[in-house]
PDB file of N, CA and C in Angstrom:
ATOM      1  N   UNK A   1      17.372  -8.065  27.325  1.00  0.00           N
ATOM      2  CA  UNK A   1      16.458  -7.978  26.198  1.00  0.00           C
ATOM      3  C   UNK A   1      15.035  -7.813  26.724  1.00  0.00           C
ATOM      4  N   UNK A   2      14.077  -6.697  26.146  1.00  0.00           N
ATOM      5  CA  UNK A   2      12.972  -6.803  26.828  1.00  0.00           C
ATOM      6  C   UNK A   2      11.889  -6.624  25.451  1.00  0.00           C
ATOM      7  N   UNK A   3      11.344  -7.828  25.096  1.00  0.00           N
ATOM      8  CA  UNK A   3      10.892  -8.235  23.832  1.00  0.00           C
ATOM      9  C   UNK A   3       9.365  -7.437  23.937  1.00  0.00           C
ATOM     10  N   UNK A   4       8.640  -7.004  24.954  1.00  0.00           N
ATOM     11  CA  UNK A   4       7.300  -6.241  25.557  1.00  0.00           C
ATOM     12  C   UNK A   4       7.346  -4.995  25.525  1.00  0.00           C
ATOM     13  N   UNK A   5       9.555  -4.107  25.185  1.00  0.00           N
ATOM     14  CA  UNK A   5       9.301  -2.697  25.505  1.00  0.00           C
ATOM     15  C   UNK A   5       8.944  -2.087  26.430  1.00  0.00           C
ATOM     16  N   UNK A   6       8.380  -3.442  27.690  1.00  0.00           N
ATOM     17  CA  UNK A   6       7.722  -2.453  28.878  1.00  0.00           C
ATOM     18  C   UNK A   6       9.315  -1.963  29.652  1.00  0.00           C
ATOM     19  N   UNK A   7       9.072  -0.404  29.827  1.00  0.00           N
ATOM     20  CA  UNK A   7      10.035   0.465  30.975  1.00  0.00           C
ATOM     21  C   UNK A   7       9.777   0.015  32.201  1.00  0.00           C
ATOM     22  N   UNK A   8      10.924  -0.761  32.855  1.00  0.00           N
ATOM     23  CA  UNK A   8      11.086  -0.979  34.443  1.00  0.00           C
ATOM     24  C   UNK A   8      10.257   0.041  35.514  1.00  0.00           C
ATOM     25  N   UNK A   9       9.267  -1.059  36.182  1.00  0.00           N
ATOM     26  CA  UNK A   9       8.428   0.224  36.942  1.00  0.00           C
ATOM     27  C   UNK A   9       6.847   0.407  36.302  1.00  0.00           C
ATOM     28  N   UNK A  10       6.785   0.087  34.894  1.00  0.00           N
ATOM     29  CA  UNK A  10       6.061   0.702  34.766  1.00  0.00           C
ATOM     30  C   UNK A  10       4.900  -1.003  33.813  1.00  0.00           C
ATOM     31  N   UNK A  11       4.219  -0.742  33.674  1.00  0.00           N
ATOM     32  CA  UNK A  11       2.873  -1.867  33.001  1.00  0.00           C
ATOM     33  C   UNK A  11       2.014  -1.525  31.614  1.00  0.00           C
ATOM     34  N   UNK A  12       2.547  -0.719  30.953  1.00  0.00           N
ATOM     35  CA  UNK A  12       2.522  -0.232  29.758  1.00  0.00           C
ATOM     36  C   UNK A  12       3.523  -0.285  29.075  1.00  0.00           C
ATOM     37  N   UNK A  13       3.403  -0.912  27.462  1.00  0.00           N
ATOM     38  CA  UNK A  13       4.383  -0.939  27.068  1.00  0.00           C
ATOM     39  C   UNK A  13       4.550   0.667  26.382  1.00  0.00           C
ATOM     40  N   UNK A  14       5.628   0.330  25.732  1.00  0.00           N
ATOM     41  CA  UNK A  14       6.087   1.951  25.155  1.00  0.00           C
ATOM     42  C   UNK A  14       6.139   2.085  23.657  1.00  0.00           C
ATOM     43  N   UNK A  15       4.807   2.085  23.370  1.00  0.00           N
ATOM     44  CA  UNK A  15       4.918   1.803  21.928  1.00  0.00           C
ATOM     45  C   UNK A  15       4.871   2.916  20.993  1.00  0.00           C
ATOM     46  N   UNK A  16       5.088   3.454  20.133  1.00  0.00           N
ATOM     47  CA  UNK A  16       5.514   4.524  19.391  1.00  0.00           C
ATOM     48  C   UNK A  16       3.885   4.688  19.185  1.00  0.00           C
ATOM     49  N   UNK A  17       3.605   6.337  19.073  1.00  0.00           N
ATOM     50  CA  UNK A  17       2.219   6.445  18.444  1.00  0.00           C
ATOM     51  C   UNK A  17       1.812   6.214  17.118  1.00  0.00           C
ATOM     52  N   UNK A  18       0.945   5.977  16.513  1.00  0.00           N
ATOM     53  CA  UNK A  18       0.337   5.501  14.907  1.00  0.00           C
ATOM     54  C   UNK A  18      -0.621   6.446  15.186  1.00  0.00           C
ATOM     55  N   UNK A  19      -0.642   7.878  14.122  1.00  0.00           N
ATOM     56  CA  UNK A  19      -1.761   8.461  13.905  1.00  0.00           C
ATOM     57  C   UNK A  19      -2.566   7.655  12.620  1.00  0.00           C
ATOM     58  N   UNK A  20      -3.613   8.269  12.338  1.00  0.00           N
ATOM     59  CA  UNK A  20      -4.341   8.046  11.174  1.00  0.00           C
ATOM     60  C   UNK A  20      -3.512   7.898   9.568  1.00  0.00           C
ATOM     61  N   UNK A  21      -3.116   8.829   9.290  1.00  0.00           N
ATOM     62  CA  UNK A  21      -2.054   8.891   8.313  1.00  0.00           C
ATOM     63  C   UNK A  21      -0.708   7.551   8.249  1.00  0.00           C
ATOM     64  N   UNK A  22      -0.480   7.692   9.033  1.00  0.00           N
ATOM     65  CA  UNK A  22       0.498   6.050   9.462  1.00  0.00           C
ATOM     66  C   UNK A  22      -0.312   5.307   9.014  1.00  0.00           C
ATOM     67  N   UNK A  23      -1.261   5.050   9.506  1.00  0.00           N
ATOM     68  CA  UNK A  23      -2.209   4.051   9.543  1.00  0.00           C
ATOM     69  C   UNK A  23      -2.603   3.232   8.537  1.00  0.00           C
ATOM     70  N   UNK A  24      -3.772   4.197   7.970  1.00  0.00           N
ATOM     71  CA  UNK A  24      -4.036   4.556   6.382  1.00  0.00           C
ATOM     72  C   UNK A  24      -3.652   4.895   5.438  1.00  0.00           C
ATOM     73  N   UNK A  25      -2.911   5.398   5.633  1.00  0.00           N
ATOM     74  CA  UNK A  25      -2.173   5.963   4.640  1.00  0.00           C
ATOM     75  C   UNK A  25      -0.724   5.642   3.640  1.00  0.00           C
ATOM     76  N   UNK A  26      -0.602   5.646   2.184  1.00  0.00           N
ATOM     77  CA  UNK A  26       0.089   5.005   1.697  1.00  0.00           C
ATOM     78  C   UNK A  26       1.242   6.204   0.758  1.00  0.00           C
ATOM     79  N   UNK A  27       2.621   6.104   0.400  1.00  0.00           N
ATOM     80  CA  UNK A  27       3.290   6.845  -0.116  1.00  0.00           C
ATOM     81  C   UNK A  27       3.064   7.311  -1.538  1.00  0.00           C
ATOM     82  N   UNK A  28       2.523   9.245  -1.403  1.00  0.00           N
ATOM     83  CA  UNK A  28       2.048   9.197  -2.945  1.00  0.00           C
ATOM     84  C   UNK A  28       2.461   8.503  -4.131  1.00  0.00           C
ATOM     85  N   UNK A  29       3.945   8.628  -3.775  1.00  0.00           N
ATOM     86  CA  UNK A  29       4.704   8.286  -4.806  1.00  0.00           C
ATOM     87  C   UNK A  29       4.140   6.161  -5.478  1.00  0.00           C
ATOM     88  N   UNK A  30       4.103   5.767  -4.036  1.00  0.00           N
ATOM     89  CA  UNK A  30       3.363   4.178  -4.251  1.00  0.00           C
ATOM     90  C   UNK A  30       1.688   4.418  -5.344  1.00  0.00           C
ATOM     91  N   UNK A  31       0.720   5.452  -4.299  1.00  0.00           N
ATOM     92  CA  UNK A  31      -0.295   5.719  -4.793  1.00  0.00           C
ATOM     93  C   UNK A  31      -0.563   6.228  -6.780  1.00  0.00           C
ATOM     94  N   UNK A  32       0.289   7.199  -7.337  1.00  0.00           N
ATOM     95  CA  UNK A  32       0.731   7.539  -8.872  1.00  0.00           C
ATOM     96  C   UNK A  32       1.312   6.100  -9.114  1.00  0.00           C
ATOM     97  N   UNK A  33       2.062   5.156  -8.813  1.00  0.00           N
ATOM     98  CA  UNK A  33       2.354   4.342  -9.675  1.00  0.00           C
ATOM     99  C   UNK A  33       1.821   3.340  -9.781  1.00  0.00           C
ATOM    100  N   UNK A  34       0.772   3.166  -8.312  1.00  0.00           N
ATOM    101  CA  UNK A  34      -0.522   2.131  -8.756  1.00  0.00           C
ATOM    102  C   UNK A  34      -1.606   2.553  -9.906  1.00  0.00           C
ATOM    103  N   UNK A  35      -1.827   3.854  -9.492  1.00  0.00           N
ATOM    104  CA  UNK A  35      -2.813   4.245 -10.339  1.00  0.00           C
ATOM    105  C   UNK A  35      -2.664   4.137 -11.997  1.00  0.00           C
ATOM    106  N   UNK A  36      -1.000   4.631 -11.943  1.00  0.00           N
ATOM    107  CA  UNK A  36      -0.870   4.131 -13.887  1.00  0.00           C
ATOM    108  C   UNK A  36      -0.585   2.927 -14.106  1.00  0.00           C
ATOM    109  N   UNK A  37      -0.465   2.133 -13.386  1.00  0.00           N
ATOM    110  CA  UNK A  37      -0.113   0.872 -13.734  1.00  0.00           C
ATOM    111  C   UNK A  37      -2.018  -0.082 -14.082  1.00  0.00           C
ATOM    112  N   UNK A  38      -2.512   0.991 -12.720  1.00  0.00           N
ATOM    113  CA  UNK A  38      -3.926   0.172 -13.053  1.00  0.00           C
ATOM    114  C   UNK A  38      -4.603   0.133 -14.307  1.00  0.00           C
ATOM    115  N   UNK A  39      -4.285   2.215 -14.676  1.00  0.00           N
ATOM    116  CA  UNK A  39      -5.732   2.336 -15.693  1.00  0.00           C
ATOM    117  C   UNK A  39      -4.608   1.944 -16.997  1.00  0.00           C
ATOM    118  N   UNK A  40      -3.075   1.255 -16.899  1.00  0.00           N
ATOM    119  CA  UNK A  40      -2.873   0.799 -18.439  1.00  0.00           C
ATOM    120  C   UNK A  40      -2.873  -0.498 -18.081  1.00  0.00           C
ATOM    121  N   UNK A  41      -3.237  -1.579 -16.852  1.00  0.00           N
ATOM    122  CA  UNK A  41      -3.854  -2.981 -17.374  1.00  0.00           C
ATOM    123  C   UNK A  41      -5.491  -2.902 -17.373  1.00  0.00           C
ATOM    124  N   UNK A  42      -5.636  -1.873 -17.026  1.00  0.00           N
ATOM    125  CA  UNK A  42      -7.500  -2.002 -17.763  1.00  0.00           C
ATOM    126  C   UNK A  42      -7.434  -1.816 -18.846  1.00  0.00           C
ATOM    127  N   UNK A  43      -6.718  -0.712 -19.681  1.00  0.00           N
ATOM    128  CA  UNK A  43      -6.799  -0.071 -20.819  1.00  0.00           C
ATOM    129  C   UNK A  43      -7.009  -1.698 -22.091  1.00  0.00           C
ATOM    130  N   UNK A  44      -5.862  -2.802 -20.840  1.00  0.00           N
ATOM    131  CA  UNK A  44      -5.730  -4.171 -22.309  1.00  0.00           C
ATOM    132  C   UNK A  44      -6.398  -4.882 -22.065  1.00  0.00           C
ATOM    133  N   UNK A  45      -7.005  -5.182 -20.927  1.00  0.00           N
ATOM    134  CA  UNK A  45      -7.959  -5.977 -20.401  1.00  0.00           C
ATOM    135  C   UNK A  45      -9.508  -5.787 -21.180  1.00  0.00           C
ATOM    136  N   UNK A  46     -10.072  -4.507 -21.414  1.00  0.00           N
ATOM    137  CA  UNK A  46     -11.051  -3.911 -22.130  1.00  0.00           C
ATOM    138  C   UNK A  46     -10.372  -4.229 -23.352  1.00  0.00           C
ATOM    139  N   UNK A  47      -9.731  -3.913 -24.007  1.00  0.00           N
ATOM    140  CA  UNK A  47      -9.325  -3.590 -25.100  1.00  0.00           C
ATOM    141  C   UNK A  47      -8.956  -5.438 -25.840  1.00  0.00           C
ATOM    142  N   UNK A  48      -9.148  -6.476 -25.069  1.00  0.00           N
ATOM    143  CA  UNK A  48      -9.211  -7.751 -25.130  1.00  0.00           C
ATOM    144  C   UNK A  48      -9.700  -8.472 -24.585  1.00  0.00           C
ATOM    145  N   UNK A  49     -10.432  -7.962 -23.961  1.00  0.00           N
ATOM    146  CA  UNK A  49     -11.877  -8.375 -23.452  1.00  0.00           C
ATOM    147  C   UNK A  49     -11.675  -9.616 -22.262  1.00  0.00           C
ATOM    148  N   UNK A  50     -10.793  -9.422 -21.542  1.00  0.00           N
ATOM    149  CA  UNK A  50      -9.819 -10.070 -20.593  1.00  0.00           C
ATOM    150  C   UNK A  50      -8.966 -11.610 -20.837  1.00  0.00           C
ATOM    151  N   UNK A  51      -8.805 -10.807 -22.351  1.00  0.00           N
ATOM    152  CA  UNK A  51      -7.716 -12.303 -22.314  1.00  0.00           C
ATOM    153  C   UNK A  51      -5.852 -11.787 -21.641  1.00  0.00           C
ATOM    154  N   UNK A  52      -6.356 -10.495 -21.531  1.00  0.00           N
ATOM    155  CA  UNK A  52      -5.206 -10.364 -21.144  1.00  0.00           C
ATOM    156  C   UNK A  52      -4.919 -10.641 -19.362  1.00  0.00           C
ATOM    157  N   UNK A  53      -5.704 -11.078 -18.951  1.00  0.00           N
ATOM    158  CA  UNK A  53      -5.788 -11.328 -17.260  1.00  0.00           C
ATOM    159  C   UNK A  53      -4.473 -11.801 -16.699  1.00  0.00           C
ATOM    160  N   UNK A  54      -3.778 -13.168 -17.354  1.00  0.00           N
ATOM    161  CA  UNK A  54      -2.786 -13.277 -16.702  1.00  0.00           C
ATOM    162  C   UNK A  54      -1.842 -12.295 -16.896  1.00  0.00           C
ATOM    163  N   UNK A  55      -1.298 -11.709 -17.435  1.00  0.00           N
ATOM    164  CA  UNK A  55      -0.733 -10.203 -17.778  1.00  0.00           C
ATOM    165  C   UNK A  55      -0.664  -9.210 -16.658  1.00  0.00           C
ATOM    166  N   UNK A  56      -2.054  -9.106 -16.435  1.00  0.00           N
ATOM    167  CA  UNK A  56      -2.970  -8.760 -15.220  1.00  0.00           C
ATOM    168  C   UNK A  56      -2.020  -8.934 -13.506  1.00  0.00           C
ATOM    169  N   UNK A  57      -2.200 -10.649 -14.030  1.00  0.00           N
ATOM    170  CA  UNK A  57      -1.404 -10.689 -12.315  1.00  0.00           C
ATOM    171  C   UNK A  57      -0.417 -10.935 -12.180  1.00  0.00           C
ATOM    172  N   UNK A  58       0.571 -10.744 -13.282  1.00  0.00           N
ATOM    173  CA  UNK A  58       2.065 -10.191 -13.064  1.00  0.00           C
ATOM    174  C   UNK A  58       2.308  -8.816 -12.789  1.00  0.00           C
ATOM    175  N   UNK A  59       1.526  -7.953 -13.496  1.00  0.00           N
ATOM    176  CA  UNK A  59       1.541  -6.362 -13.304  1.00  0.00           C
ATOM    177  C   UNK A  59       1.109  -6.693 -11.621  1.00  0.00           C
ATOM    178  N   UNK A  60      -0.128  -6.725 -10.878  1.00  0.00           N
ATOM    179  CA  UNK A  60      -0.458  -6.611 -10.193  1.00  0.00           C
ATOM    180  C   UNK A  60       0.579  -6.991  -8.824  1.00  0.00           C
ATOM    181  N   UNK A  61       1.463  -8.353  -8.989  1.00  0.00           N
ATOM    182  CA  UNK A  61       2.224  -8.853  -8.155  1.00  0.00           C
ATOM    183  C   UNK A  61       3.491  -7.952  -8.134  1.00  0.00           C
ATOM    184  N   UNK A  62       3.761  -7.229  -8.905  1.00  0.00           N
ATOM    185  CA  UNK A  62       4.648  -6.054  -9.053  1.00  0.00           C
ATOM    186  C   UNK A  62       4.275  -5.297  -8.036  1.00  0.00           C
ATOM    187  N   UNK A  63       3.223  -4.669  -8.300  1.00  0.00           N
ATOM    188  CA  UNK A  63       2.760  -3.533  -7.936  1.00  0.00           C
ATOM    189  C   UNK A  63       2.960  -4.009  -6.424  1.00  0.00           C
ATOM    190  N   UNK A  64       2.433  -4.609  -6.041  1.00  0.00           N
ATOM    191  CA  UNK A  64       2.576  -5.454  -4.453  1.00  0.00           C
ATOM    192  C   UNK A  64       3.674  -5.557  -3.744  1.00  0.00           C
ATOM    193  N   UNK A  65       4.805  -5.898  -4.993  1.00  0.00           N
ATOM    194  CA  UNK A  65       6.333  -5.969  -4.687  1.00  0.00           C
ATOM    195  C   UNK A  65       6.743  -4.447  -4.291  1.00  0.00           C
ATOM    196  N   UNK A  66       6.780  -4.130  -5.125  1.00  0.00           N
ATOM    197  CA  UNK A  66       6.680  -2.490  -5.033  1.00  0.00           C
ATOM    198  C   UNK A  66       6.769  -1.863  -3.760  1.00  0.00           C
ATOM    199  N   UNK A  67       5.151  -1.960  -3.704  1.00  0.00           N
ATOM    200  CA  UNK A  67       4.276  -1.414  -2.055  1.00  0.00           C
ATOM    201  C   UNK A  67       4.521  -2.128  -1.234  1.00  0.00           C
ATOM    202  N   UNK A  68       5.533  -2.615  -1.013  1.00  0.00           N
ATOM    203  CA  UNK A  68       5.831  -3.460   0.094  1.00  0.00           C
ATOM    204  C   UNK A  68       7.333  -2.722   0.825  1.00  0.00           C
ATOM    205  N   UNK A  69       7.898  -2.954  -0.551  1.00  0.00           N
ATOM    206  CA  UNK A  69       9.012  -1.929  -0.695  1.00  0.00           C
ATOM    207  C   UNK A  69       9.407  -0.669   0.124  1.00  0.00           C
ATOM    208  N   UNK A  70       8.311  -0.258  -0.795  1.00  0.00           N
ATOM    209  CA  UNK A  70       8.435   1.343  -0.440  1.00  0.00           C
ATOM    210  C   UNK A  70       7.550   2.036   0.401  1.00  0.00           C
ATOM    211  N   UNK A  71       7.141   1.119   0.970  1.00  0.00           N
ATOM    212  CA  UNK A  71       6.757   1.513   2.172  1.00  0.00           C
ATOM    213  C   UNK A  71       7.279   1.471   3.199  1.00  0.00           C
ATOM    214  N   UNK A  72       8.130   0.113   3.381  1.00  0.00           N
ATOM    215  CA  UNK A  72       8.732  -0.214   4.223  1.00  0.00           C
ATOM    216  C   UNK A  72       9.871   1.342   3.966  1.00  0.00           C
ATOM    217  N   UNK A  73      10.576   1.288   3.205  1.00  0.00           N
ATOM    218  CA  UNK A  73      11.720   2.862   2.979  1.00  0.00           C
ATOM    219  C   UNK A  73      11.324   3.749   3.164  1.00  0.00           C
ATOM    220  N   UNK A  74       9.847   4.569   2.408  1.00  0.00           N
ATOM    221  CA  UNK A  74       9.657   5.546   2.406  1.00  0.00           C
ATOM    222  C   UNK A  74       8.659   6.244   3.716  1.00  0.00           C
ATOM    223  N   UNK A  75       8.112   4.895   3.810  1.00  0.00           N
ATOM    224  CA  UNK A  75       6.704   5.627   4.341  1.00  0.00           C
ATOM    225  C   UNK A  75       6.828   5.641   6.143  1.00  0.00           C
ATOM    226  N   UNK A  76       7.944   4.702   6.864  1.00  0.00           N
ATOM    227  CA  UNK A  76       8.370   3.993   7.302  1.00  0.00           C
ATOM    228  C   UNK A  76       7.344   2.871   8.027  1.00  0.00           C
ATOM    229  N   UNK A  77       6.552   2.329   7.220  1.00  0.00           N
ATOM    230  CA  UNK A  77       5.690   0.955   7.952  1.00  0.00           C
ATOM    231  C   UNK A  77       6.456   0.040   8.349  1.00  0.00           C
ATOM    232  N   UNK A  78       5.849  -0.797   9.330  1.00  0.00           N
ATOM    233  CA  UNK A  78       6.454  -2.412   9.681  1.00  0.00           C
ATOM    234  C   UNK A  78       6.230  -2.977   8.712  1.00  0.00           C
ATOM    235  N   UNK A  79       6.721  -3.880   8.594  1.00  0.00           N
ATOM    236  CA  UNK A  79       6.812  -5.405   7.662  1.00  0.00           C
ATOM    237  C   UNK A  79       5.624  -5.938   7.466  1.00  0.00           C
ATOM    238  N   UNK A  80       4.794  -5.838   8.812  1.00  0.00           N
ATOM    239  CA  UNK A  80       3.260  -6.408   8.611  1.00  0.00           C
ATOM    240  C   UNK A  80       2.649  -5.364   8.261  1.00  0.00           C
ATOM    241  N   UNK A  81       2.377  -3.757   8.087  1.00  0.00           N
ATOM    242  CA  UNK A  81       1.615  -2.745   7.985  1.00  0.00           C
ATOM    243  C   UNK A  81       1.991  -2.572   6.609  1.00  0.00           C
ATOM    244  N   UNK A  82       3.147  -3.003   6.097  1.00  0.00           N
ATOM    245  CA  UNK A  82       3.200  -2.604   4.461  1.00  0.00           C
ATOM    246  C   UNK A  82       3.130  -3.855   3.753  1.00  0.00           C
ATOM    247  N   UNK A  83       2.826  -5.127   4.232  1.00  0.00           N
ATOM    248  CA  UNK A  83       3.243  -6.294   3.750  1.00  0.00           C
ATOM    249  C   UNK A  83       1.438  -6.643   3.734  1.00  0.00           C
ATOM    250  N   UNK A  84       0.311  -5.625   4.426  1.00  0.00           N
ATOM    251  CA  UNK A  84      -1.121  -5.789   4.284  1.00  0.00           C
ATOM    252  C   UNK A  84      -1.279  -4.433   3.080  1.00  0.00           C
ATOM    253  N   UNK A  85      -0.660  -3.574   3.242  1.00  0.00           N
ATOM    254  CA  UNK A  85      -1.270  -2.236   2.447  1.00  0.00           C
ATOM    255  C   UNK A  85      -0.484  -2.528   0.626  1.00  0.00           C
ATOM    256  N   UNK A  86       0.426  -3.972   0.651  1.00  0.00           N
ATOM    257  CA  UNK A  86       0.995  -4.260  -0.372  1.00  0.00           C
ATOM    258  C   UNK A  86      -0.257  -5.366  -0.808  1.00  0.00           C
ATOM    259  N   UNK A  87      -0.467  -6.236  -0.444  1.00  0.00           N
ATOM    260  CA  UNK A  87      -1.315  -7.201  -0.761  1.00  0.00           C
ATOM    261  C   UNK A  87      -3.038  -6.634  -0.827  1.00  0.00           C
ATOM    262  N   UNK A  88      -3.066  -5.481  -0.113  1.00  0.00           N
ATOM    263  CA  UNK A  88      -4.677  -4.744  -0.402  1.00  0.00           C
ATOM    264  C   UNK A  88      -4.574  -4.233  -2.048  1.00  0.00           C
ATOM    265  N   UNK A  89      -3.027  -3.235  -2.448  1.00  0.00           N
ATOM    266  CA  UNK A  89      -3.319  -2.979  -3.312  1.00  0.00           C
ATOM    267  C   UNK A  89      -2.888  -3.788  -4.680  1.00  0.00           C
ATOM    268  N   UNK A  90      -2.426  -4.901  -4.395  1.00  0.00           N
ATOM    269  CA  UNK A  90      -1.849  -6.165  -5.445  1.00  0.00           C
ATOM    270  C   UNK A  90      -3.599  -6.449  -5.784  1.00  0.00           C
ATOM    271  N   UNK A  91      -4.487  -6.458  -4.982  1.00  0.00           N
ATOM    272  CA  UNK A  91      -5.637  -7.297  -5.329  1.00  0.00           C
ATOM    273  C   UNK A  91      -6.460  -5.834  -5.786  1.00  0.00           C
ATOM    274  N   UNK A  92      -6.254  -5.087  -5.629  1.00  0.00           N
ATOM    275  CA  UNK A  92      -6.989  -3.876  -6.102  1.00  0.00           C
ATOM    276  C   UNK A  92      -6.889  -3.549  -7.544  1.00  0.00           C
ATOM    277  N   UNK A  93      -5.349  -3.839  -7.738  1.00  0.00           N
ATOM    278  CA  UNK A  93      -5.033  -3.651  -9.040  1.00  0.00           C
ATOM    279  C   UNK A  93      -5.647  -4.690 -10.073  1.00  0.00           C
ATOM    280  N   UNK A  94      -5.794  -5.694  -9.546  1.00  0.00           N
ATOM    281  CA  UNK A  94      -5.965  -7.126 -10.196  1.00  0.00           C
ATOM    282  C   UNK A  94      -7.305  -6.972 -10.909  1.00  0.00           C
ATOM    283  N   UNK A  95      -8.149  -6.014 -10.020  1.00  0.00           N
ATOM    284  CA  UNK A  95      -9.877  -6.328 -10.499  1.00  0.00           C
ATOM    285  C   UNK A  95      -9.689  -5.568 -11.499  1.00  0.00           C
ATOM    286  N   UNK A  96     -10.519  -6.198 -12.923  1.00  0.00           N
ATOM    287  CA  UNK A  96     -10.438  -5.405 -14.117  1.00  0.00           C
ATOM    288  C   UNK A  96     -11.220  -4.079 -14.438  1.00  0.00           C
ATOM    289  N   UNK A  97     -11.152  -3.190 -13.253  1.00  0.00           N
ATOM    290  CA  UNK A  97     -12.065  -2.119 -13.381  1.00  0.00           C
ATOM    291  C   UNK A  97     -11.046  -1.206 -12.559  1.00  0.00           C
ATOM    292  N   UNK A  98     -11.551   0.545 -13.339  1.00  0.00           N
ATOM    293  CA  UNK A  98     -11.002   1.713 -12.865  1.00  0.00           C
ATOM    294  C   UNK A  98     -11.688   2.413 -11.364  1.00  0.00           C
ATOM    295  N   UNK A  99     -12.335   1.270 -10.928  1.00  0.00           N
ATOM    296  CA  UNK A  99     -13.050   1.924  -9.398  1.00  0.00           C
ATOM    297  C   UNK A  99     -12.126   1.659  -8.226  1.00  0.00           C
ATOM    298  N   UNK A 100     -10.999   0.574  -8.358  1.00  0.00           N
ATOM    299  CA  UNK A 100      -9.933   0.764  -7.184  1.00  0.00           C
ATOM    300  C   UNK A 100      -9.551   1.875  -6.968  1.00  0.00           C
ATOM    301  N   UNK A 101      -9.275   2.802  -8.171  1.00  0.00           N
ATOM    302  CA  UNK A 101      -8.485   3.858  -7.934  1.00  0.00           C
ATOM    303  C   UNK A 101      -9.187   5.180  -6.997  1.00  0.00           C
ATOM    304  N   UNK A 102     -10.568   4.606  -6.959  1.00  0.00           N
ATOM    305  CA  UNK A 102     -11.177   5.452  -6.021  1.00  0.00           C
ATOM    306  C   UNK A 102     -10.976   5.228  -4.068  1.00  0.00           C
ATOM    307  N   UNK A 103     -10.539   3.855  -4.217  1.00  0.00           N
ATOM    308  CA  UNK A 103      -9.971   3.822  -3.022  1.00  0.00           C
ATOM    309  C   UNK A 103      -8.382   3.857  -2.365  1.00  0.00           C
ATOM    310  N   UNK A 104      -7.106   3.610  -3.514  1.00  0.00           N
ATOM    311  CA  UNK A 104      -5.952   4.238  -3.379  1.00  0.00           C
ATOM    312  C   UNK A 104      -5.246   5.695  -3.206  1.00  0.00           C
ATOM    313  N   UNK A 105      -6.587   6.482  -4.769  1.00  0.00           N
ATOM    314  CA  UNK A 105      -5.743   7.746  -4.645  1.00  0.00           C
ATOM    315  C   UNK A 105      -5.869   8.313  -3.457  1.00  0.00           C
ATOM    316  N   UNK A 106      -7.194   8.766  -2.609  1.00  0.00           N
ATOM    317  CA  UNK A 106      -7.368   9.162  -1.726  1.00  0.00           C
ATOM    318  C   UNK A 106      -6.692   9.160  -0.202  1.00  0.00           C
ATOM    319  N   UNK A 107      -6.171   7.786  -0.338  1.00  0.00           N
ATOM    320  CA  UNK A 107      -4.998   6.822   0.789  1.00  0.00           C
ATOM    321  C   UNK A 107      -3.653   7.453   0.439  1.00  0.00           C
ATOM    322  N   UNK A 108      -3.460   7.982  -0.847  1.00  0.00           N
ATOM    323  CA  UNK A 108      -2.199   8.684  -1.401  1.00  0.00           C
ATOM    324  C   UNK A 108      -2.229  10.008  -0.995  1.00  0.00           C
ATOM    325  N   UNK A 109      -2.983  10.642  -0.849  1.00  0.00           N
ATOM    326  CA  UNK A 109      -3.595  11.878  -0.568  1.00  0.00           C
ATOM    327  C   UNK A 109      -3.216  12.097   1.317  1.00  0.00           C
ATOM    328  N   UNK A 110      -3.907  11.033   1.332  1.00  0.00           N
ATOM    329  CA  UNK A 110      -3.487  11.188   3.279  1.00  0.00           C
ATOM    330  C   UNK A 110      -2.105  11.122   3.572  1.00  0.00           C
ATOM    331  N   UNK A 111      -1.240  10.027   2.917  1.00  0.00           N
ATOM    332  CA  UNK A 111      -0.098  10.242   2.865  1.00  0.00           C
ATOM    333  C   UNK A 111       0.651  11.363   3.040  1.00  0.00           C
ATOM    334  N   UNK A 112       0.251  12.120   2.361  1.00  0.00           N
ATOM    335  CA  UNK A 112       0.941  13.762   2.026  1.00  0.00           C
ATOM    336  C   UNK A 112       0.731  14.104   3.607  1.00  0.00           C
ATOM    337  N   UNK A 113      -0.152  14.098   4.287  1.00  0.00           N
ATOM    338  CA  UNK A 113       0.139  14.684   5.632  1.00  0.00           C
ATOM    339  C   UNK A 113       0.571  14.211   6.869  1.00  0.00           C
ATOM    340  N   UNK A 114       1.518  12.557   6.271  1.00  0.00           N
ATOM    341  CA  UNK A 114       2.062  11.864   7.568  1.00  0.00           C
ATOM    342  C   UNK A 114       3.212  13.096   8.395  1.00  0.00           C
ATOM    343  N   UNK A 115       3.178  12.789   9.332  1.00  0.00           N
ATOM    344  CA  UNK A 115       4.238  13.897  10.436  1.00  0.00           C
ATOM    345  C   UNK A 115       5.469  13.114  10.261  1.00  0.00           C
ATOM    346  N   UNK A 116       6.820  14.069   9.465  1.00  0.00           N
ATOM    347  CA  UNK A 116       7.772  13.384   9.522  1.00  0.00           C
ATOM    348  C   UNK A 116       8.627  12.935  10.821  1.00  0.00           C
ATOM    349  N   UNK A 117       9.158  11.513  10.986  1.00  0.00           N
ATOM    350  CA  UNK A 117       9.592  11.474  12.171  1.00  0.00           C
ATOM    351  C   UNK A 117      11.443  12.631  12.690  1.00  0.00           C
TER     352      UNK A 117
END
């Protein structure tokens, strides 16, 4: 068992490359279903002037569930790389305003050009 990955001989381990897109980047398909999920708990949140909040962070803990998910399947992240890009956008969703979506869609967008393995 060699728990370091390091190749016999050698003092580097052998770790798979992470471009930018890996990185940053999240599965459109995750990115469209944050985004409608966001602008219809703003839509009640405004529209009730945030009594609907706890509402709020059940949708939101979804959404988290979700992106945790399907990232891990689709996108292929580790456990910790989709288990942070799930909990960035659980709390993104949560804030009662349509300006998260200025920082997801774009992350959805990069997506589109991960290199399939």
């Amino acid at each position: 068992m060699n728990p370091l990955n390091v190749q016999v001989g050698s003092s580097t381990p052998n770790l798979p490359a992470r471009g930018f897109t890996q990185v940053m980047g999240i599965h459109p398909a995750i990115a469209l279903f944050t985004l409608c999920v966001d602008l219809m708990a703003f839509g009640g949140e405004a529209g009730s002037f945030g009594l609907s909040l706890p509402f709020s962070l059940l949708l939101s803990s979804a959404v988290g569930y979700v992106t945790y998910k399907g990232q891990q399947s689709w996108f292929g992240d580790s456990e910790d790389s989709a288990k942070t890009k799930a909990i960035m956008l659980a709390v993104l969703t949560f804030i009662p305003s349509p300006l998260p979506s200025l920082i997801y869609g774009p992350l959805g967008f990069v997506g589109l050009f991960r290199r399939k393995n």
